[in-house]
N, C-alpha and C. Protein backbone atom coordinates (compact mmCIF):
# COMPACT_ATOMS: atom_id res chain seq x y z
N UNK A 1 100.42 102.03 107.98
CA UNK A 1 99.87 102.61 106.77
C UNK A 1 100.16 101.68 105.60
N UNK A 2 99.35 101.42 104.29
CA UNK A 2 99.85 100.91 103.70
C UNK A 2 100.74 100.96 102.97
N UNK A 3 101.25 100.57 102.17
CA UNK A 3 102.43 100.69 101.28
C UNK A 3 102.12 101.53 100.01
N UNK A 4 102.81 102.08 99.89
CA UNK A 4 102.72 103.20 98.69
C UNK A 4 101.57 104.29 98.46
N UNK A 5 101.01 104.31 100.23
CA UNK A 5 99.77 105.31 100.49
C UNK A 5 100.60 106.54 99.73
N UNK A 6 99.91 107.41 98.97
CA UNK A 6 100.43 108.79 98.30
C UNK A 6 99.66 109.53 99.10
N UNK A 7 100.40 110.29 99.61
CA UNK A 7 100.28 111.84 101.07
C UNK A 7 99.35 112.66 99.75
N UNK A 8 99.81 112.62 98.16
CA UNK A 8 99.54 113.65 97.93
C UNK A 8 98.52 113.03 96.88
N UNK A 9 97.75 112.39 97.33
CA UNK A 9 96.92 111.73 95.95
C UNK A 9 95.51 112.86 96.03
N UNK A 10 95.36 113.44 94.55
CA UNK A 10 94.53 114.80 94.15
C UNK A 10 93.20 113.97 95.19
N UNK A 11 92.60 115.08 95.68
CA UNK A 11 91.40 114.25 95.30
C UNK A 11 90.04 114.34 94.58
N UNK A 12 90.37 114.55 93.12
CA UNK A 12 89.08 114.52 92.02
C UNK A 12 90.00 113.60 91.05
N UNK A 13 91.31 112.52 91.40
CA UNK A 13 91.72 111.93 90.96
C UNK A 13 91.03 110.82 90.38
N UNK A 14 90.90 109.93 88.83
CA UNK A 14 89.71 109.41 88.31
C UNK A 14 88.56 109.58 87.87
N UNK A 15 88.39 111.02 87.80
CA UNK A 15 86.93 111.32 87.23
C UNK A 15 86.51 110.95 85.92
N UNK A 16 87.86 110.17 84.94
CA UNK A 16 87.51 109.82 83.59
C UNK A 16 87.37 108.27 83.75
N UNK A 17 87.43 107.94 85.18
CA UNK A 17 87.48 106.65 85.64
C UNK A 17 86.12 105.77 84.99
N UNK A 18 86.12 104.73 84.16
CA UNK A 18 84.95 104.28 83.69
C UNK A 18 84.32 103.34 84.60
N UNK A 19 85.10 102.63 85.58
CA UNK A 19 84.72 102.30 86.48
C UNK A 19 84.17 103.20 87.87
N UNK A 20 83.76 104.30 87.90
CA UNK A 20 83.32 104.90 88.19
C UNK A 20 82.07 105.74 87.81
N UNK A 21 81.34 105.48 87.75
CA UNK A 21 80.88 106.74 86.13
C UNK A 21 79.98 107.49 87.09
N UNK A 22 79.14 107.05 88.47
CA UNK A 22 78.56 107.41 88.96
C UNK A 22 78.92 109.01 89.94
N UNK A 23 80.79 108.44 90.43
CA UNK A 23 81.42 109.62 90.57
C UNK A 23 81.75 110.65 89.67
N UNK A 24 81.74 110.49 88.83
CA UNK A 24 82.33 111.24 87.40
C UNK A 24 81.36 112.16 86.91
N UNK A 25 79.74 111.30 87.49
CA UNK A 25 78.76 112.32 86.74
C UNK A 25 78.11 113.47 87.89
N UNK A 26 78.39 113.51 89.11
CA UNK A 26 78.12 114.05 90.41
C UNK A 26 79.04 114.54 90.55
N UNK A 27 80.33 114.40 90.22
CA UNK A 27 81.13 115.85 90.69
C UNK A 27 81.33 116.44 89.51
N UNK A 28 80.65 116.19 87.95
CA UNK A 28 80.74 117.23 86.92
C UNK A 28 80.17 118.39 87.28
N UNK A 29 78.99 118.30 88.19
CA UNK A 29 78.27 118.94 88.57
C UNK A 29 78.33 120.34 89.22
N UNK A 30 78.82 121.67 88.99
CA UNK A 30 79.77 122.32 89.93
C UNK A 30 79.55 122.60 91.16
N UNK A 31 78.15 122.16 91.59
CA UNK A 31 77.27 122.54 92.58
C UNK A 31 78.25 121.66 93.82
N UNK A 32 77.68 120.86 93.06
CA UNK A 32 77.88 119.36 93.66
C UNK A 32 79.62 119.28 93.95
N UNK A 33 80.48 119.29 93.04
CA UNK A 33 81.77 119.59 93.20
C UNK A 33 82.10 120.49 94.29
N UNK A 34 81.84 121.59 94.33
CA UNK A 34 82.33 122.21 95.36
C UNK A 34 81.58 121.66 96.57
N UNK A 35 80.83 121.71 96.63
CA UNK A 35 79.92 121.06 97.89
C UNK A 35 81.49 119.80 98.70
N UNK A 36 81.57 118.85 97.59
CA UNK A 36 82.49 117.73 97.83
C UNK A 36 83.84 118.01 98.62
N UNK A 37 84.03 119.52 97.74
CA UNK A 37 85.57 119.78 97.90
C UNK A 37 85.23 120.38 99.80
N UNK A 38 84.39 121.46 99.79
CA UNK A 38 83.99 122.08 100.93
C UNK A 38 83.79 120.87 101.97
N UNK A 39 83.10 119.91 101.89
CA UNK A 39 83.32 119.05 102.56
C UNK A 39 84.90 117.62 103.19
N UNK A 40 85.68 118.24 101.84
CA UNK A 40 86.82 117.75 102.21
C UNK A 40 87.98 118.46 103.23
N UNK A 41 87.69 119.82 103.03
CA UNK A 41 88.02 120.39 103.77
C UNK A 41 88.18 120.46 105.02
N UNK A 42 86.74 120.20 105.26
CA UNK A 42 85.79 120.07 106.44
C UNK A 42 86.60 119.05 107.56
N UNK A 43 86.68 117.92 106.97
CA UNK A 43 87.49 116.70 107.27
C UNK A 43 88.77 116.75 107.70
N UNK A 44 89.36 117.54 106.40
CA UNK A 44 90.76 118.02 106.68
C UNK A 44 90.96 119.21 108.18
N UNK A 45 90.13 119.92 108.13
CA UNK A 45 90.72 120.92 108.96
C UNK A 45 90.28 120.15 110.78
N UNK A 46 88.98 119.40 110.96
CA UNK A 46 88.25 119.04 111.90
C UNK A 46 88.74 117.43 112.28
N UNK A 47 88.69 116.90 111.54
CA UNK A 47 88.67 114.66 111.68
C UNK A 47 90.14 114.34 111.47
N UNK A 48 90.76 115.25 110.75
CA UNK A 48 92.34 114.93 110.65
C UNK A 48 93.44 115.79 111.23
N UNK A 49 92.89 116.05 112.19
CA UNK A 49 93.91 116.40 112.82
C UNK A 49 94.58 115.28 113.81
N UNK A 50 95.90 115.17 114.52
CA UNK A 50 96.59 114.48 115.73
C UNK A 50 95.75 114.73 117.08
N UNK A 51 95.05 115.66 117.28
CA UNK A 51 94.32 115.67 118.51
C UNK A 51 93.06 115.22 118.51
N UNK A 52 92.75 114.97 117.34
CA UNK A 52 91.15 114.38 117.51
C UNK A 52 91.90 112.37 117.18
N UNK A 53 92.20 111.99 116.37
CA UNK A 53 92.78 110.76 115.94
C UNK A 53 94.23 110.00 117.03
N UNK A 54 94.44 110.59 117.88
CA UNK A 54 95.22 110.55 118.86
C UNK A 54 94.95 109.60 119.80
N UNK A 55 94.14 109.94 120.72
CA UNK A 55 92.87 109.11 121.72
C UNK A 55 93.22 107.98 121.13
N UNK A 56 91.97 107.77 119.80
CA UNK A 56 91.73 106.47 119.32
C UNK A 56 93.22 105.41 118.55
N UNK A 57 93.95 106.34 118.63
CA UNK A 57 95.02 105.01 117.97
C UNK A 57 95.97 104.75 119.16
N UNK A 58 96.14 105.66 120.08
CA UNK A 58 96.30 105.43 121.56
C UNK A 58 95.68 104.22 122.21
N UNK A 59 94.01 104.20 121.97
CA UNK A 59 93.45 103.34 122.78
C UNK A 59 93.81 101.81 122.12
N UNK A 60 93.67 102.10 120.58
CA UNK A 60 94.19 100.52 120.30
C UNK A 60 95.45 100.04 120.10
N UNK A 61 96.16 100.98 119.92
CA UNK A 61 97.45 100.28 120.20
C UNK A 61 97.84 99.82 121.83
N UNK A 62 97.54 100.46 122.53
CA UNK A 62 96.97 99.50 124.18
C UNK A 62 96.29 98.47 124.42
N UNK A 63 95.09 98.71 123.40
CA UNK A 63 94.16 96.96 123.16
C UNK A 63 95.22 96.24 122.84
N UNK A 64 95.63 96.06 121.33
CA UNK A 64 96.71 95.39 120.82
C UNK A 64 98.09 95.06 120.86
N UNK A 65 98.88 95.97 121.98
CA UNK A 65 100.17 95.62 121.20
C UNK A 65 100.84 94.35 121.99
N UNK A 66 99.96 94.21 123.29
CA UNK A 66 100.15 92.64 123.91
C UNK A 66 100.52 91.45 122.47
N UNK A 67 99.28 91.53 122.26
CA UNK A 67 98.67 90.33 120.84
C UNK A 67 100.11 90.51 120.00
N UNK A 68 100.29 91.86 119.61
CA UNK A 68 101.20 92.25 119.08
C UNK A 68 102.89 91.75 118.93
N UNK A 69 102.71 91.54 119.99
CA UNK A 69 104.21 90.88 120.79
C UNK A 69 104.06 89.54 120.65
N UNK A 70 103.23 89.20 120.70
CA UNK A 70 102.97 87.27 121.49
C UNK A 70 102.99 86.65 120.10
N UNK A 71 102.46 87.87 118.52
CA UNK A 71 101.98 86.76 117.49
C UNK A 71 103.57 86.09 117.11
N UNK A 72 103.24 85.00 116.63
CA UNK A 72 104.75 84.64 115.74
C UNK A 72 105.01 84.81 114.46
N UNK A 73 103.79 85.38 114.02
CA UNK A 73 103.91 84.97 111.95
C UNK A 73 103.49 86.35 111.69
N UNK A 74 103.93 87.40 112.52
CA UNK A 74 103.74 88.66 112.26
C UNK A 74 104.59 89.04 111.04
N UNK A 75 104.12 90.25 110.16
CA UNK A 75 105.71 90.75 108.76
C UNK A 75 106.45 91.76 109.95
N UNK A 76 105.81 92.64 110.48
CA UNK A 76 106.92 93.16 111.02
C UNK A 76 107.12 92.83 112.73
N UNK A 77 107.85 94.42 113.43
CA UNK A 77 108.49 93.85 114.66
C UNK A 77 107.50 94.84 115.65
N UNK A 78 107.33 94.23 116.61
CA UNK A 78 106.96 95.27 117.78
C UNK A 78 107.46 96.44 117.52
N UNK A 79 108.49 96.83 117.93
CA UNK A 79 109.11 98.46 117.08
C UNK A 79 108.81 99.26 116.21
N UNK A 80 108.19 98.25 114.99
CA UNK A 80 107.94 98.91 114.07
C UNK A 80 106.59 99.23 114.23
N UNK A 81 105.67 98.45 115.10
CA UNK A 81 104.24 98.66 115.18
C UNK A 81 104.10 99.92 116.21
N UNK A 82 105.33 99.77 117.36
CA UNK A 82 105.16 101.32 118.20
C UNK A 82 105.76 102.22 117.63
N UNK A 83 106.45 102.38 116.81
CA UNK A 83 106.70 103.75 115.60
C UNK A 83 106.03 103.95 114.84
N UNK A 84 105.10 103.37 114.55
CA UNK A 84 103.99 103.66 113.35
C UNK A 84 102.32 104.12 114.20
N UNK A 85 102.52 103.69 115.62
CA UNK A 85 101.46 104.12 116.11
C UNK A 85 101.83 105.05 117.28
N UNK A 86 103.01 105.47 117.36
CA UNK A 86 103.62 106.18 118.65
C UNK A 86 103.24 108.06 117.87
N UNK A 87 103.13 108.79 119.19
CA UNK A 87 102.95 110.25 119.02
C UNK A 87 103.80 110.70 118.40
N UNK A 88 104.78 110.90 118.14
CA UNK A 88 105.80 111.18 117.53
C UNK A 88 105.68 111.11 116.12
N UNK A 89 106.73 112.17 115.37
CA UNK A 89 106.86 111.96 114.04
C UNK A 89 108.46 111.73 112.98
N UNK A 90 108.34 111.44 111.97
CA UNK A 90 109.85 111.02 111.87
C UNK A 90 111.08 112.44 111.95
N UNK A 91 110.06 113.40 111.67
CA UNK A 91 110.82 114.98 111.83
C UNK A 91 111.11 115.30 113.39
N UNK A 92 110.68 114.71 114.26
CA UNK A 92 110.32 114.73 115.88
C UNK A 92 111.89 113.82 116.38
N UNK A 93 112.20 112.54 115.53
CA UNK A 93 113.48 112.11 116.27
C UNK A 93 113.82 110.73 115.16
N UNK A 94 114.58 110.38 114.91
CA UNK A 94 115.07 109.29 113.96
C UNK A 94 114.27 108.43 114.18
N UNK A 95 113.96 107.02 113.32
CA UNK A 95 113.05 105.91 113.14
C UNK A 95 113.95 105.33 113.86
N UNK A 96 114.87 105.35 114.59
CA UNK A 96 115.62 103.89 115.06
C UNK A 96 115.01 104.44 116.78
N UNK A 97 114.74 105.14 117.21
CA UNK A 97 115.15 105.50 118.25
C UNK A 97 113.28 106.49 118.56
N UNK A 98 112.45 105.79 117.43
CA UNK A 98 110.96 106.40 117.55
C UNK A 98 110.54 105.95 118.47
N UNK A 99 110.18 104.25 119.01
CA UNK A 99 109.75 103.36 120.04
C UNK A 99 110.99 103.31 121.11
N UNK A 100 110.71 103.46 122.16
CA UNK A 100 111.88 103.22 123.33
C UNK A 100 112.18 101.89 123.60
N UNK A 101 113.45 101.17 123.97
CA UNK A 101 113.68 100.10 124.72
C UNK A 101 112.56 99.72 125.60
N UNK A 102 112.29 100.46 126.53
CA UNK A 102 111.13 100.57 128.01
C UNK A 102 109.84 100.32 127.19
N UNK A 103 109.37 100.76 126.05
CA UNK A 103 107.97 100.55 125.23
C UNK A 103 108.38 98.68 124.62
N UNK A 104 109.12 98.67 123.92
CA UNK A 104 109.17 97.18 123.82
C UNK A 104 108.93 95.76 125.00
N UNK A 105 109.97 96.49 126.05
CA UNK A 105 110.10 95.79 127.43
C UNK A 105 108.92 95.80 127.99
N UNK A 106 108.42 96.89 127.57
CA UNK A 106 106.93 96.44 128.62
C UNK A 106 106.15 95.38 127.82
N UNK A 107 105.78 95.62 126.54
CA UNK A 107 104.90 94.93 125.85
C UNK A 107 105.68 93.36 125.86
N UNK A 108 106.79 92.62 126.12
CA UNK A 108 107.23 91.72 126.39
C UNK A 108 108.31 91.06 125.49
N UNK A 109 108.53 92.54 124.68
CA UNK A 109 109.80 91.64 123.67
C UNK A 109 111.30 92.66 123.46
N UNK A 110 112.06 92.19 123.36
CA UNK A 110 113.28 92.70 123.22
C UNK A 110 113.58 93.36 121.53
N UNK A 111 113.94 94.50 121.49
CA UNK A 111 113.73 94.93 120.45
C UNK A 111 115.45 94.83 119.48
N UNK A 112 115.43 95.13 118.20
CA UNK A 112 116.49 94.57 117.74
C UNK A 112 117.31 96.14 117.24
N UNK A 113 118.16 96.24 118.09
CA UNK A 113 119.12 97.65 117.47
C UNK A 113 119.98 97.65 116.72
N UNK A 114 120.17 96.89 115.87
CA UNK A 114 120.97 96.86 114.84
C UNK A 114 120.75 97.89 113.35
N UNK A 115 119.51 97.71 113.25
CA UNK A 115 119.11 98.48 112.09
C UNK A 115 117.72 99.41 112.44
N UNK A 116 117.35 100.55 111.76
CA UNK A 116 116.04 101.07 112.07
C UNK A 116 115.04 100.03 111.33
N UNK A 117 113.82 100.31 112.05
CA UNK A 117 112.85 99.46 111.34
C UNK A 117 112.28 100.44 110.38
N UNK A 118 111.33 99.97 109.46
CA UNK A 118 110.50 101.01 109.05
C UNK A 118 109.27 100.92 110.30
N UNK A 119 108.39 102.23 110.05
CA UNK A 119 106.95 102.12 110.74
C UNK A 119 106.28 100.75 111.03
N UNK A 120 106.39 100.26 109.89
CA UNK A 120 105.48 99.06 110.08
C UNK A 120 105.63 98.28 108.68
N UNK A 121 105.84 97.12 108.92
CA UNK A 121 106.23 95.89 108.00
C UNK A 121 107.38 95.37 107.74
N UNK A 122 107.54 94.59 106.97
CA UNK A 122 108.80 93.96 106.82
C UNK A 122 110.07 95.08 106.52
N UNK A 123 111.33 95.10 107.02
CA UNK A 123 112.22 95.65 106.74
C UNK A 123 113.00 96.07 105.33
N UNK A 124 113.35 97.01 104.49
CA UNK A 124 113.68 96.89 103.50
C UNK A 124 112.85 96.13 102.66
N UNK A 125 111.45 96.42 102.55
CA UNK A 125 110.94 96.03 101.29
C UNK A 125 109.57 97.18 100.91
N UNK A 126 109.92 97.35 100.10
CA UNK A 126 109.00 98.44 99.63
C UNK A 126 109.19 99.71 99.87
N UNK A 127 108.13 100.68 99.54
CA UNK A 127 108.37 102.09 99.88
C UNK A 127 108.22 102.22 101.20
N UNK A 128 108.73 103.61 102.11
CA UNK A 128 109.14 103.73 103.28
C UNK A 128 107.38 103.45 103.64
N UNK A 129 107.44 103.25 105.36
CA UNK A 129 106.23 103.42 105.70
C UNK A 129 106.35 104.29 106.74
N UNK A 130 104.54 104.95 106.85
CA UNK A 130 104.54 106.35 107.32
C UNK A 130 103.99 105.96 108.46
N UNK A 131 104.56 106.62 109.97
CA UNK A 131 104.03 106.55 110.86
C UNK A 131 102.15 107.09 110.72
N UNK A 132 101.41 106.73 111.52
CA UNK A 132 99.77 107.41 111.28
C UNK A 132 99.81 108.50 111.40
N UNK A 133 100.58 109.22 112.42
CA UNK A 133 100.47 110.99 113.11
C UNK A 133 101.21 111.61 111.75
N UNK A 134 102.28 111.10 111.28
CA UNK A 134 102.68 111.95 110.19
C UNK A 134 101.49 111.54 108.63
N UNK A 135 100.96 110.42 108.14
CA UNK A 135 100.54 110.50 107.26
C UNK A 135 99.01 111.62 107.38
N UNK A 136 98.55 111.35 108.81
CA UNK A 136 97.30 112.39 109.01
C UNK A 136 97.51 113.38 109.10
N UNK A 137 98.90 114.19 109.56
CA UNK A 137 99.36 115.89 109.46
C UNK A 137 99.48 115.90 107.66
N UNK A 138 100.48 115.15 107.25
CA UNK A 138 101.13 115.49 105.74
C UNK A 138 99.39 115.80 105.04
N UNK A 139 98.94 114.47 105.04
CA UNK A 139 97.47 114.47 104.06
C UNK A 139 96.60 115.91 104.55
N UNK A 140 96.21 116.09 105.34
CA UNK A 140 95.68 117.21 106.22
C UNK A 140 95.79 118.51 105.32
N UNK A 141 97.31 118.55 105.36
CA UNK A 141 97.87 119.80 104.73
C UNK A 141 97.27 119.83 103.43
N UNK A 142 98.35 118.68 103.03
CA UNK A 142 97.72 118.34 101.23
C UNK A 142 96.21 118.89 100.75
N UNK A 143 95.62 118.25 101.66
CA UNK A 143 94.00 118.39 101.47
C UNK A 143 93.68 119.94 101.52
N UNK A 144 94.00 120.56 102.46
CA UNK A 144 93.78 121.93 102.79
C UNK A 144 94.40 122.87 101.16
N UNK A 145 95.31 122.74 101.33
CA UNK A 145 96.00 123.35 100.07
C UNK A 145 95.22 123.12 98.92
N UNK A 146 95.13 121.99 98.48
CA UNK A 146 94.75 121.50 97.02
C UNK A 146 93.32 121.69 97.00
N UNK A 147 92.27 121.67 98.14
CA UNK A 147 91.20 121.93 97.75
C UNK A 147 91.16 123.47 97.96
N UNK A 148 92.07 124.69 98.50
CA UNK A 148 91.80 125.69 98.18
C UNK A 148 91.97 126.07 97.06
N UNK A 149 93.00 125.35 96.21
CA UNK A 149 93.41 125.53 95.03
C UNK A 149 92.06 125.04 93.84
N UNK A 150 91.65 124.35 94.36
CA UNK A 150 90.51 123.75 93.30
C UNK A 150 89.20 124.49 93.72
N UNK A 151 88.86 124.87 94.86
CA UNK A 151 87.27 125.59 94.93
C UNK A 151 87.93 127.20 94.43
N UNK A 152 89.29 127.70 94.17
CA UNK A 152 89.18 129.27 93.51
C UNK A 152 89.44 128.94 91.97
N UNK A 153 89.46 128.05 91.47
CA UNK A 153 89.20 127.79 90.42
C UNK A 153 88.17 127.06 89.73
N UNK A 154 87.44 126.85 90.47
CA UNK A 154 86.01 126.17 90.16
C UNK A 154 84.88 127.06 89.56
N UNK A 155 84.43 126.66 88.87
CA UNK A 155 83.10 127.89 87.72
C UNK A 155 82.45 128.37 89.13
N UNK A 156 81.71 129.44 89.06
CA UNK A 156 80.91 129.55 89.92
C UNK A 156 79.34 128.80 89.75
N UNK A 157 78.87 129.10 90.69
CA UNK A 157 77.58 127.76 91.07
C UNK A 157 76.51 127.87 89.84
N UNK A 158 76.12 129.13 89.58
CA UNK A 158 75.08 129.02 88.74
C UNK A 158 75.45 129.98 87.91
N UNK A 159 75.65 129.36 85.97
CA UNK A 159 75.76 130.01 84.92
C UNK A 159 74.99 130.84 84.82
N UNK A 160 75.54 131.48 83.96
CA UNK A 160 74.82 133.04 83.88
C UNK A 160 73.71 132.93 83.39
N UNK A 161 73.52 132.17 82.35
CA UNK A 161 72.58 131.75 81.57
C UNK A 161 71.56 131.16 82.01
N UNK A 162 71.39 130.66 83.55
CA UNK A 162 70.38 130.05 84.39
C UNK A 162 70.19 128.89 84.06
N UNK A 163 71.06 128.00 82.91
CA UNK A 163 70.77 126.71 82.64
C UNK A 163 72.03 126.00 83.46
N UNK A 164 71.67 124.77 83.99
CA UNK A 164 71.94 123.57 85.22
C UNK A 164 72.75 122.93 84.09
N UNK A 165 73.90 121.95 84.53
CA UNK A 165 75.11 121.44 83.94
C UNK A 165 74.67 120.31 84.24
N UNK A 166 73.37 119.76 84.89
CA UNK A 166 73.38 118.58 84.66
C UNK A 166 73.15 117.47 84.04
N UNK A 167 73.96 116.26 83.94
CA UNK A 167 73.87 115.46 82.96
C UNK A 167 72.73 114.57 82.82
C-alpha cells in the first residue's frame, strides 16, 4: 500500500478543489451526489470485500514473489512483501511473525528475525504500512459508514419548488 494511504479519507474530499471544477460541479448536483455516494457504497459493500479481492492478490503474489526474491535493488524484504499480501491481518497475529519462515524458504530467501518488518518497504521509514486485506476491510467499513452518514443528510432529490440545482 502506499505510504500515508488514509483508511479514512472522506470521500467528497476536494469539492472546493479548483483543480477539479468538473468534479465540484457534478456532485453539487444532489441528484447526481447521491447517485455517487449510492454507488460508493455499492463498491464498498460488493468489490471490497477480502473474498472477492483475495483470488486476485493470491494469484499475483504467486506470479511474483519468485521475481520478488531474486530482485537485488528491491526497498523492501520478501517478508515484508508476504505480509502485505498474505491473508492475514495485523489484528490476526503480530507483523513479525505475519509471513512464515516456510513462505520465505520456499520463495528462495532467508528471512531476517531480528526486527518486524513493516508490510512493505523500507524498514522504519515513514508511516506504518498496511497489509492489502486490512486496508480493503478498514476502507470498506469507512466507506459504508460515512456514506450512510452523508446520503441521510443529503437534500432530498427534487426541491419543492420543482426548480433543478443545476449549474
Amino acid at each position: 500500500m502506499p505510504a500515508g494511504a488514509d483508511l479514512e479519507l472522506d470521500p467528497l474530499v476536494g469539492l472546493d478543489n479548483p483543480r477539479m471544477p468538473l468534479r465540484s460541479k457534478v456532485l453539487a448536483v444532489p441528484e447526481f451526489r447521491r447517485q455517487y455516494l449510492e454507488n460508493l457504497r455499492t463498491l464498498a459493500e460488493k468489490s471490497m470485500t477480502w473474498e472477492a479481492v483475495a483470488p486476485v492478490v493470491a494469484s499475483y503474489r504467486e506470479l511474483v514473489a519468485e521475481e520478488v526474491a531474486a530482485e537485488t535493488r528491491k526497498l523492501g524484504t520478501l517478508e515484508a512483501f508476504l505480509n502485505a499480501t498474505s491473508d492475514s491481518t495485523a489484528s490476526d497475529d503480530t507483523t513479525s511473525d505475519r509471513a512464515t519462515s516456510s513462505d520465505a524458504e520456499r520463495a528462495g530467501r532467508e528471512t531476517a528475525a531480528t526486527e518486524p518488518a513493516p508490510a512493505f518497504g523500507p524498514p522504519r521509514f515513514g508511516p506504518r504500512q498496511v497489509p492489502i486485506r486490512e486496508f480493503m476491510e478498514t476502507r470498506s467499513r469507512y466507506l459504508l459508514r460515512r456514506t450512510a452518514e452523508l446520503l441521510a443528510e443529503s437534500p432530498a432529490e427534487s426541491p419543492a419548488n420543482g426548480e433543478g440545482q443545476r449549474p
